[in-house]
PDB file of N, CA and C in Angstrom:
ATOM      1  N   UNK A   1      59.424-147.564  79.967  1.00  0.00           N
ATOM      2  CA  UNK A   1      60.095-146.941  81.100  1.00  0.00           C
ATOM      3  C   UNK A   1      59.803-147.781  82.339  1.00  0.00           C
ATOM      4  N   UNK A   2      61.028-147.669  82.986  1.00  0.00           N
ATOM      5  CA  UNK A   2      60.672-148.889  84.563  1.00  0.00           C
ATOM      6  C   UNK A   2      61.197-147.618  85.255  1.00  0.00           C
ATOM      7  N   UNK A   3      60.690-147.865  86.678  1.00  0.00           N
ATOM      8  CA  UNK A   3      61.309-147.450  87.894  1.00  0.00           C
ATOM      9  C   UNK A   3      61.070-148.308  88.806  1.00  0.00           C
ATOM     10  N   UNK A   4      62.478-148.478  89.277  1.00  0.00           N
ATOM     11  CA  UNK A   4      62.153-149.476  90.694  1.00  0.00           C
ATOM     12  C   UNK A   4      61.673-148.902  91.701  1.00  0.00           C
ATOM     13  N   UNK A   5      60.716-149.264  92.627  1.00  0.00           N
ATOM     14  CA  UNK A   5      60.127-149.072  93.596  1.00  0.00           C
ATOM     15  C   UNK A   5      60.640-149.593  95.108  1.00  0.00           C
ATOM     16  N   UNK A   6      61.007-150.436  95.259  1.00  0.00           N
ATOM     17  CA  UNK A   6      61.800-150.766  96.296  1.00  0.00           C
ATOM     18  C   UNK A   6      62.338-152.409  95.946  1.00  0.00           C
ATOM     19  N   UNK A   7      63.307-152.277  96.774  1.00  0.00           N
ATOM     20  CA  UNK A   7      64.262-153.538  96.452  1.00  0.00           C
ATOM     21  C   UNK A   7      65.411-153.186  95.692  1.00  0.00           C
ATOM     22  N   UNK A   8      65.594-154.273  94.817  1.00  0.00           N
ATOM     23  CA  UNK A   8      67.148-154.434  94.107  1.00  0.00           C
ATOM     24  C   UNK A   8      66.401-155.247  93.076  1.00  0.00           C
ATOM     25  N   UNK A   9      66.551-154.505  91.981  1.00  0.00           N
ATOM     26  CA  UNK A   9      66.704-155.481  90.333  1.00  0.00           C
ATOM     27  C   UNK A   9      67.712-155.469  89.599  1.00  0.00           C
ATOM     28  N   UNK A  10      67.942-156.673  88.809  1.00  0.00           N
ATOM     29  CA  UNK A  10      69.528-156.962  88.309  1.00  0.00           C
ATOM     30  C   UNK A  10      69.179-156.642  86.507  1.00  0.00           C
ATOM     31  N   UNK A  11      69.898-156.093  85.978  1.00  0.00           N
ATOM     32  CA  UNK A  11      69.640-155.821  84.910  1.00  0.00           C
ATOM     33  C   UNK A  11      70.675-155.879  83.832  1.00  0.00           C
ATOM     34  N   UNK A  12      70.922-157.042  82.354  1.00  0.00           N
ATOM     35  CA  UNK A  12      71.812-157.109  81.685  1.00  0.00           C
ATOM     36  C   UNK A  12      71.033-157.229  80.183  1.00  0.00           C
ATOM     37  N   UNK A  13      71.649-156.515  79.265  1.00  0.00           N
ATOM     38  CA  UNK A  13      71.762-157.786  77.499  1.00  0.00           C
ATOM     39  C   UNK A  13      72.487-158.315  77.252  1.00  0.00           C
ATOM     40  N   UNK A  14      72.374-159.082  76.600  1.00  0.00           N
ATOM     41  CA  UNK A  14      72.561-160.239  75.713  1.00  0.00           C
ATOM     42  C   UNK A  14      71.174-161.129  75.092  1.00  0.00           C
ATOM     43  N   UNK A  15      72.031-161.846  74.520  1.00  0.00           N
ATOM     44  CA  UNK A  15      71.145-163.258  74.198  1.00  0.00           C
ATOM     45  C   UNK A  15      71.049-164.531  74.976  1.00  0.00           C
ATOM     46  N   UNK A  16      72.018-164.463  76.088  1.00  0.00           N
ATOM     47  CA  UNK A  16      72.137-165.840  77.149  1.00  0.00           C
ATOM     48  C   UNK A  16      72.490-164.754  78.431  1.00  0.00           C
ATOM     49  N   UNK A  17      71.420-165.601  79.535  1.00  0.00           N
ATOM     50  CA  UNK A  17      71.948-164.855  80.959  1.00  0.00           C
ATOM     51  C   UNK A  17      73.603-164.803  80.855  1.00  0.00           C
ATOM     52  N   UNK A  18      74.362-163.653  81.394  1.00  0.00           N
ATOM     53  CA  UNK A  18      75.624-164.272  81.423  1.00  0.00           C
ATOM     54  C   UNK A  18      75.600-162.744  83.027  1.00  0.00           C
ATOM     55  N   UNK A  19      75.665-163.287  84.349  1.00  0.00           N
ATOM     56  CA  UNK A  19      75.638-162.811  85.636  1.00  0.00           C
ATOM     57  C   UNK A  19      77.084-161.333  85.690  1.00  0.00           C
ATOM     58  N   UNK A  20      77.817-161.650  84.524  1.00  0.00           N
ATOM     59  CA  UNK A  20      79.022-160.411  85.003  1.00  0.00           C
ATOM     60  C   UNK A  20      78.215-159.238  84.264  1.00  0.00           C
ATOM     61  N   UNK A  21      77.047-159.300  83.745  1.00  0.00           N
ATOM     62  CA  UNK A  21      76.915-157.760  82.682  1.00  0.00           C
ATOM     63  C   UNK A  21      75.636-157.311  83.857  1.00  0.00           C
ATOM     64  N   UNK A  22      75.417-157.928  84.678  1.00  0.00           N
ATOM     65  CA  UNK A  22      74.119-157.397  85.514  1.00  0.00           C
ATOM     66  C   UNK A  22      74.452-156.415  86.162  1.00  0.00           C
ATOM     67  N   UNK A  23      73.480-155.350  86.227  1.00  0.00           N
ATOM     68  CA  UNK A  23      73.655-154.158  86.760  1.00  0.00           C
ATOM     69  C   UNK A  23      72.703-153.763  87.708  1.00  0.00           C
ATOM     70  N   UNK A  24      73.394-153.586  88.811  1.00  0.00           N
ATOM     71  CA  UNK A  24      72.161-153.549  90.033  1.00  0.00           C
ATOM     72  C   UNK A  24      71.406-151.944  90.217  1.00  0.00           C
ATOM     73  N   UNK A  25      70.092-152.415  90.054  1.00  0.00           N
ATOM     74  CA  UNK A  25      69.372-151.115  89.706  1.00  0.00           C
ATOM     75  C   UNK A  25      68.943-151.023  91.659  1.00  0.00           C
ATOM     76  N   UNK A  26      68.967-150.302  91.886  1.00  0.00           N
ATOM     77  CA  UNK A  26      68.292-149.958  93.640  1.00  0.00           C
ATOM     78  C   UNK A  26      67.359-148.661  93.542  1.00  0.00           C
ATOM     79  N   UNK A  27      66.096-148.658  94.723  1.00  0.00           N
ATOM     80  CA  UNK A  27      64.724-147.850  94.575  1.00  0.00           C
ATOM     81  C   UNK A  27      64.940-146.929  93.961  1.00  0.00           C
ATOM     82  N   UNK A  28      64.745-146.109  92.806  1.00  0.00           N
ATOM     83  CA  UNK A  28      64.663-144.953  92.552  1.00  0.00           C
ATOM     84  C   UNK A  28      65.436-145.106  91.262  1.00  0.00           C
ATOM     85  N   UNK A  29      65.997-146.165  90.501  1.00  0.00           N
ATOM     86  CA  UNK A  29      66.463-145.885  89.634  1.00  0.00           C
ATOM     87  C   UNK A  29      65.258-146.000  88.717  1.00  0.00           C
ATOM     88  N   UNK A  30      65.793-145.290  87.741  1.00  0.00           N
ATOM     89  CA  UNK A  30      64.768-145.532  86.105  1.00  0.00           C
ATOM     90  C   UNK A  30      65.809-145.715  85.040  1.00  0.00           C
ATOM     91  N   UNK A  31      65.094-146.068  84.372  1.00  0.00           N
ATOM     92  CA  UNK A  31      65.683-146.966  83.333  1.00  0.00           C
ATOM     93  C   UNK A  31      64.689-146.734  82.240  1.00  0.00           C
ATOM     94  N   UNK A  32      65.528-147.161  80.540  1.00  0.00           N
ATOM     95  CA  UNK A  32      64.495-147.086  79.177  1.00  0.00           C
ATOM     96  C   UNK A  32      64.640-148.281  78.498  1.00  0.00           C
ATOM     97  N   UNK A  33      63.778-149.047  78.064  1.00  0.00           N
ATOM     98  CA  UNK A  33      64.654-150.339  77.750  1.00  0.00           C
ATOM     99  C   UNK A  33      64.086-150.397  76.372  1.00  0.00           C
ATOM    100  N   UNK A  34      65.492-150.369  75.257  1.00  0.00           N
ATOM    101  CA  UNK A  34      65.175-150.529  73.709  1.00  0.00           C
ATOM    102  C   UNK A  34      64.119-151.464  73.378  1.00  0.00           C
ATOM    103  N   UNK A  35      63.461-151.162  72.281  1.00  0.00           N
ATOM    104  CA  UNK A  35      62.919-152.318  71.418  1.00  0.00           C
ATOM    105  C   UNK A  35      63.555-153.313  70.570  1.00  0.00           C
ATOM    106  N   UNK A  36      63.210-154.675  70.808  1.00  0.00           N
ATOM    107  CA  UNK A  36      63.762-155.452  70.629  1.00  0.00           C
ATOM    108  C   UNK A  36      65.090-155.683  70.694  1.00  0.00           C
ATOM    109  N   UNK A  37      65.734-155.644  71.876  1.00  0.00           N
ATOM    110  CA  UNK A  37      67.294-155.990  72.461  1.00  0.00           C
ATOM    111  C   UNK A  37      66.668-157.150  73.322  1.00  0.00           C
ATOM    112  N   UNK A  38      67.734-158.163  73.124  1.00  0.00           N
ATOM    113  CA  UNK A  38      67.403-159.039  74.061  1.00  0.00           C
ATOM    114  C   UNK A  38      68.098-158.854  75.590  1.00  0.00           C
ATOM    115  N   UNK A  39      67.559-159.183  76.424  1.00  0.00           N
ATOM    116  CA  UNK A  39      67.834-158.822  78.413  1.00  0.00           C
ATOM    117  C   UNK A  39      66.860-159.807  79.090  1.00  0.00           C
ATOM    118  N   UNK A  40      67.583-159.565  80.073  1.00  0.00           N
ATOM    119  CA  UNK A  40      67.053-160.312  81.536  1.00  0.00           C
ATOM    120  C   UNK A  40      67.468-159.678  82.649  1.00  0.00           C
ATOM    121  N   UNK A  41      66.407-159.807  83.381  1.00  0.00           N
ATOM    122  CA  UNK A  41      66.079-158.991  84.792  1.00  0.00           C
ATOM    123  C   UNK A  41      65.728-159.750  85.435  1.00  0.00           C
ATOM    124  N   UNK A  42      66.656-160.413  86.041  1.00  0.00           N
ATOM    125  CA  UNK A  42      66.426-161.100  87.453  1.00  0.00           C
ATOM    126  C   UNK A  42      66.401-160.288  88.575  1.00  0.00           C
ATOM    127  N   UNK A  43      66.076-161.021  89.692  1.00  0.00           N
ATOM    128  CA  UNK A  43      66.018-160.682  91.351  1.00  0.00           C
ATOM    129  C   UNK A  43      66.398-161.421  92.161  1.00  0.00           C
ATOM    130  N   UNK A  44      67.067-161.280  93.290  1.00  0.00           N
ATOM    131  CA  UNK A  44      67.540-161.784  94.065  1.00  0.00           C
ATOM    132  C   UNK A  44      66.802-162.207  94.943  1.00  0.00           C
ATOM    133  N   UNK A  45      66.955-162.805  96.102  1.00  0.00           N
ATOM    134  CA  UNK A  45      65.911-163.291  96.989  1.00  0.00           C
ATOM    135  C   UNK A  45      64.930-162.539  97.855  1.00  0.00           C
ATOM    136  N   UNK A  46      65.691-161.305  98.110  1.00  0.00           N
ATOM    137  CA  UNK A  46      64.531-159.668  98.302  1.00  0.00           C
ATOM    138  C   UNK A  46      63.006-160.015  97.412  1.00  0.00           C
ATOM    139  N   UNK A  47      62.074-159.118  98.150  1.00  0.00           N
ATOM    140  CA  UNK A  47      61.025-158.749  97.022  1.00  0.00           C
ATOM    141  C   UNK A  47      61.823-157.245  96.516  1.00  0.00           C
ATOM    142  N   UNK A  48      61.199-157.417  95.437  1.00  0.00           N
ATOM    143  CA  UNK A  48      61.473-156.145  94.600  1.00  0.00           C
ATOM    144  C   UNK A  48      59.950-155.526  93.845  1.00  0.00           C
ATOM    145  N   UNK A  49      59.784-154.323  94.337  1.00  0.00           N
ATOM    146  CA  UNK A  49      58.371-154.022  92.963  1.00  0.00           C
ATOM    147  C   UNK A  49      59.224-152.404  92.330  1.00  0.00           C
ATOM    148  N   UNK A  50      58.438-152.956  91.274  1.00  0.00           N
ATOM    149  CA  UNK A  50      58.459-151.987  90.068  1.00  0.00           C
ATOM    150  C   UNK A  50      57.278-151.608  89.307  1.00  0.00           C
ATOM    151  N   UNK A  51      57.560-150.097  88.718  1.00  0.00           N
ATOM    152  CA  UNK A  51      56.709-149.651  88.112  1.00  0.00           C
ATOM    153  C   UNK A  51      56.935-149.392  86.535  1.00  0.00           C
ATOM    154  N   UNK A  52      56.108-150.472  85.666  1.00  0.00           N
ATOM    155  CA  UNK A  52      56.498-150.152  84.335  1.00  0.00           C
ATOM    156  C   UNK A  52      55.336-149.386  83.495  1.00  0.00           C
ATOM    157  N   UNK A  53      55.615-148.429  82.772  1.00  0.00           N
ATOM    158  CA  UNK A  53      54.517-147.830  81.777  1.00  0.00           C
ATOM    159  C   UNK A  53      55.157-147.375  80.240  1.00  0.00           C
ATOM    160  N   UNK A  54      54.618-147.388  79.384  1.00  0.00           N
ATOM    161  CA  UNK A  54      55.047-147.529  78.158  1.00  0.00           C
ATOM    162  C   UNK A  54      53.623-146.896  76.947  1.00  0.00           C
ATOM    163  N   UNK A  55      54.255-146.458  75.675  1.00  0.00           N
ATOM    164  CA  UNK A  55      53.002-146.626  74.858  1.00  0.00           C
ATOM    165  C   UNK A  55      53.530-147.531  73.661  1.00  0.00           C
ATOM    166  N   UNK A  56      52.137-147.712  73.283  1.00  0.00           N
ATOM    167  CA  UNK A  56      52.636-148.483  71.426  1.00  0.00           C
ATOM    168  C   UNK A  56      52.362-149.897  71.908  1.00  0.00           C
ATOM    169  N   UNK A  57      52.465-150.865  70.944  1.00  0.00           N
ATOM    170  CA  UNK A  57      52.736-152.172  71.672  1.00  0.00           C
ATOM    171  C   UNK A  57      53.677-152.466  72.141  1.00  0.00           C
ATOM    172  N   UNK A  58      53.685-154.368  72.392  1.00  0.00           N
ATOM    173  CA  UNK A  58      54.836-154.576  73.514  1.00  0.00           C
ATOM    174  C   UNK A  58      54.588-155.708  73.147  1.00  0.00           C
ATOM    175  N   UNK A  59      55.606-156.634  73.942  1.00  0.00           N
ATOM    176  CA  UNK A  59      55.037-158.064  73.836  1.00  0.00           C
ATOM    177  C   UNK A  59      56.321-158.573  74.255  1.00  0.00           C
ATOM    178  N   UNK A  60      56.343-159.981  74.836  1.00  0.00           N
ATOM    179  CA  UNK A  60      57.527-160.645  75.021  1.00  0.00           C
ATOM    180  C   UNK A  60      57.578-161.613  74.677  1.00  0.00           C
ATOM    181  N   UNK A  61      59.050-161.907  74.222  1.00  0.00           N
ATOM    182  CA  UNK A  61      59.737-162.267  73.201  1.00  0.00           C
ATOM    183  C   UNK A  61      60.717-163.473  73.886  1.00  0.00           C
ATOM    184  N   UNK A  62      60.842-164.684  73.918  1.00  0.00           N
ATOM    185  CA  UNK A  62      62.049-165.162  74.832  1.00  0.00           C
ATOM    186  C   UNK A  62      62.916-166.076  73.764  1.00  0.00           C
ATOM    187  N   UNK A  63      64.383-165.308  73.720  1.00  0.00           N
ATOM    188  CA  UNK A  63      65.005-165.871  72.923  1.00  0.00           C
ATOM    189  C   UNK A  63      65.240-167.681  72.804  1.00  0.00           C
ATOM    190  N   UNK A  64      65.166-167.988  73.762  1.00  0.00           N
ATOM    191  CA  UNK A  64      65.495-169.627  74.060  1.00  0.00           C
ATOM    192  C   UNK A  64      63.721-169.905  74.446  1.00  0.00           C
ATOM    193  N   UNK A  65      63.244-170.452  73.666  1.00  0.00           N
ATOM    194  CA  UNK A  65      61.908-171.095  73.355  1.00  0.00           C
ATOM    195  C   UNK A  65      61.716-172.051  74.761  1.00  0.00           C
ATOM    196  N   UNK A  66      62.772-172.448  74.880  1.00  0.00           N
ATOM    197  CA  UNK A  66      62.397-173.813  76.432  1.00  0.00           C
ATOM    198  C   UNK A  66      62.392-173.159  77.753  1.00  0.00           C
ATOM    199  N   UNK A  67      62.688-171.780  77.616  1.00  0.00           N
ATOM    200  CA  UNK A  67      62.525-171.080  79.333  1.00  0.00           C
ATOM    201  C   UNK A  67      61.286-170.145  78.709  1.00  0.00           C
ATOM    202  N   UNK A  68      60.522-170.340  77.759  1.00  0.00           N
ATOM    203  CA  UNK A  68      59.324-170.068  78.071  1.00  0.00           C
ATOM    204  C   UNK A  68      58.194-170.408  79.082  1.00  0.00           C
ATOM    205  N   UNK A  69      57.620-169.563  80.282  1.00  0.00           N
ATOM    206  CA  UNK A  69      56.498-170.211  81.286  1.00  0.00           C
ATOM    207  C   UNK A  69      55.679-170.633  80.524  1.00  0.00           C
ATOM    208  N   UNK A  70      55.434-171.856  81.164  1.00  0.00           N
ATOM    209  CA  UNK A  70      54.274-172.831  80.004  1.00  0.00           C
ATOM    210  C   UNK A  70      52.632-173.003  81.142  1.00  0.00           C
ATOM    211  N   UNK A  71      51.886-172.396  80.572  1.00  0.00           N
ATOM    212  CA  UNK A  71      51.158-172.460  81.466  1.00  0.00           C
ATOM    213  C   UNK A  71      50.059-173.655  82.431  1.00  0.00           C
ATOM    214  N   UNK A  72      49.903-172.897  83.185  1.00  0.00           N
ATOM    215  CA  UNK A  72      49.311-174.089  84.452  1.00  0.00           C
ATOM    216  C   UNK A  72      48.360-174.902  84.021  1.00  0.00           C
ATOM    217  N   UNK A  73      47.926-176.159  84.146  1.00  0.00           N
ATOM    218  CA  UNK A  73      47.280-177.499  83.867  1.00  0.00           C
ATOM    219  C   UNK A  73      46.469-177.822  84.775  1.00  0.00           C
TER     220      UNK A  73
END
């Protein structure tokens, strides 16, 4: 479960960003997001915070292996 907290978050599925399925979530929305569907949640140049809580595991998953964050050196 998410709820946005303030700002604007953009919210779509698929398997490739594609910008026409994004759906602009604004403060107060909530949202449930399936297991294992692939999505992306971008943000715009605003800060945005959110509040996510969940049970069970979790983990992320990024369909395209090369926009994985590779970590700092």
């Amino acid at each position: 479960m998410a709820t946005v907290v303030t700002g604007a978050w953009y919210f779509g599925y698929g398997d490739h960003f594609d910008a026409r399925s994004l759906k602009k979530l604004p403060p107060g929305s909530v949202y449930s997001e399936p297991g294992g569907r692939n999505h992306f949640a971008p943000t715009d140049k605003d800060e945005v915070g959110v509040q996510i809580s969940g049970y069970g595991p979790t983990d992320t998953r990024y369909f395209n292996p090369a926009d994985e964050p590779k970590p700092a050196q």
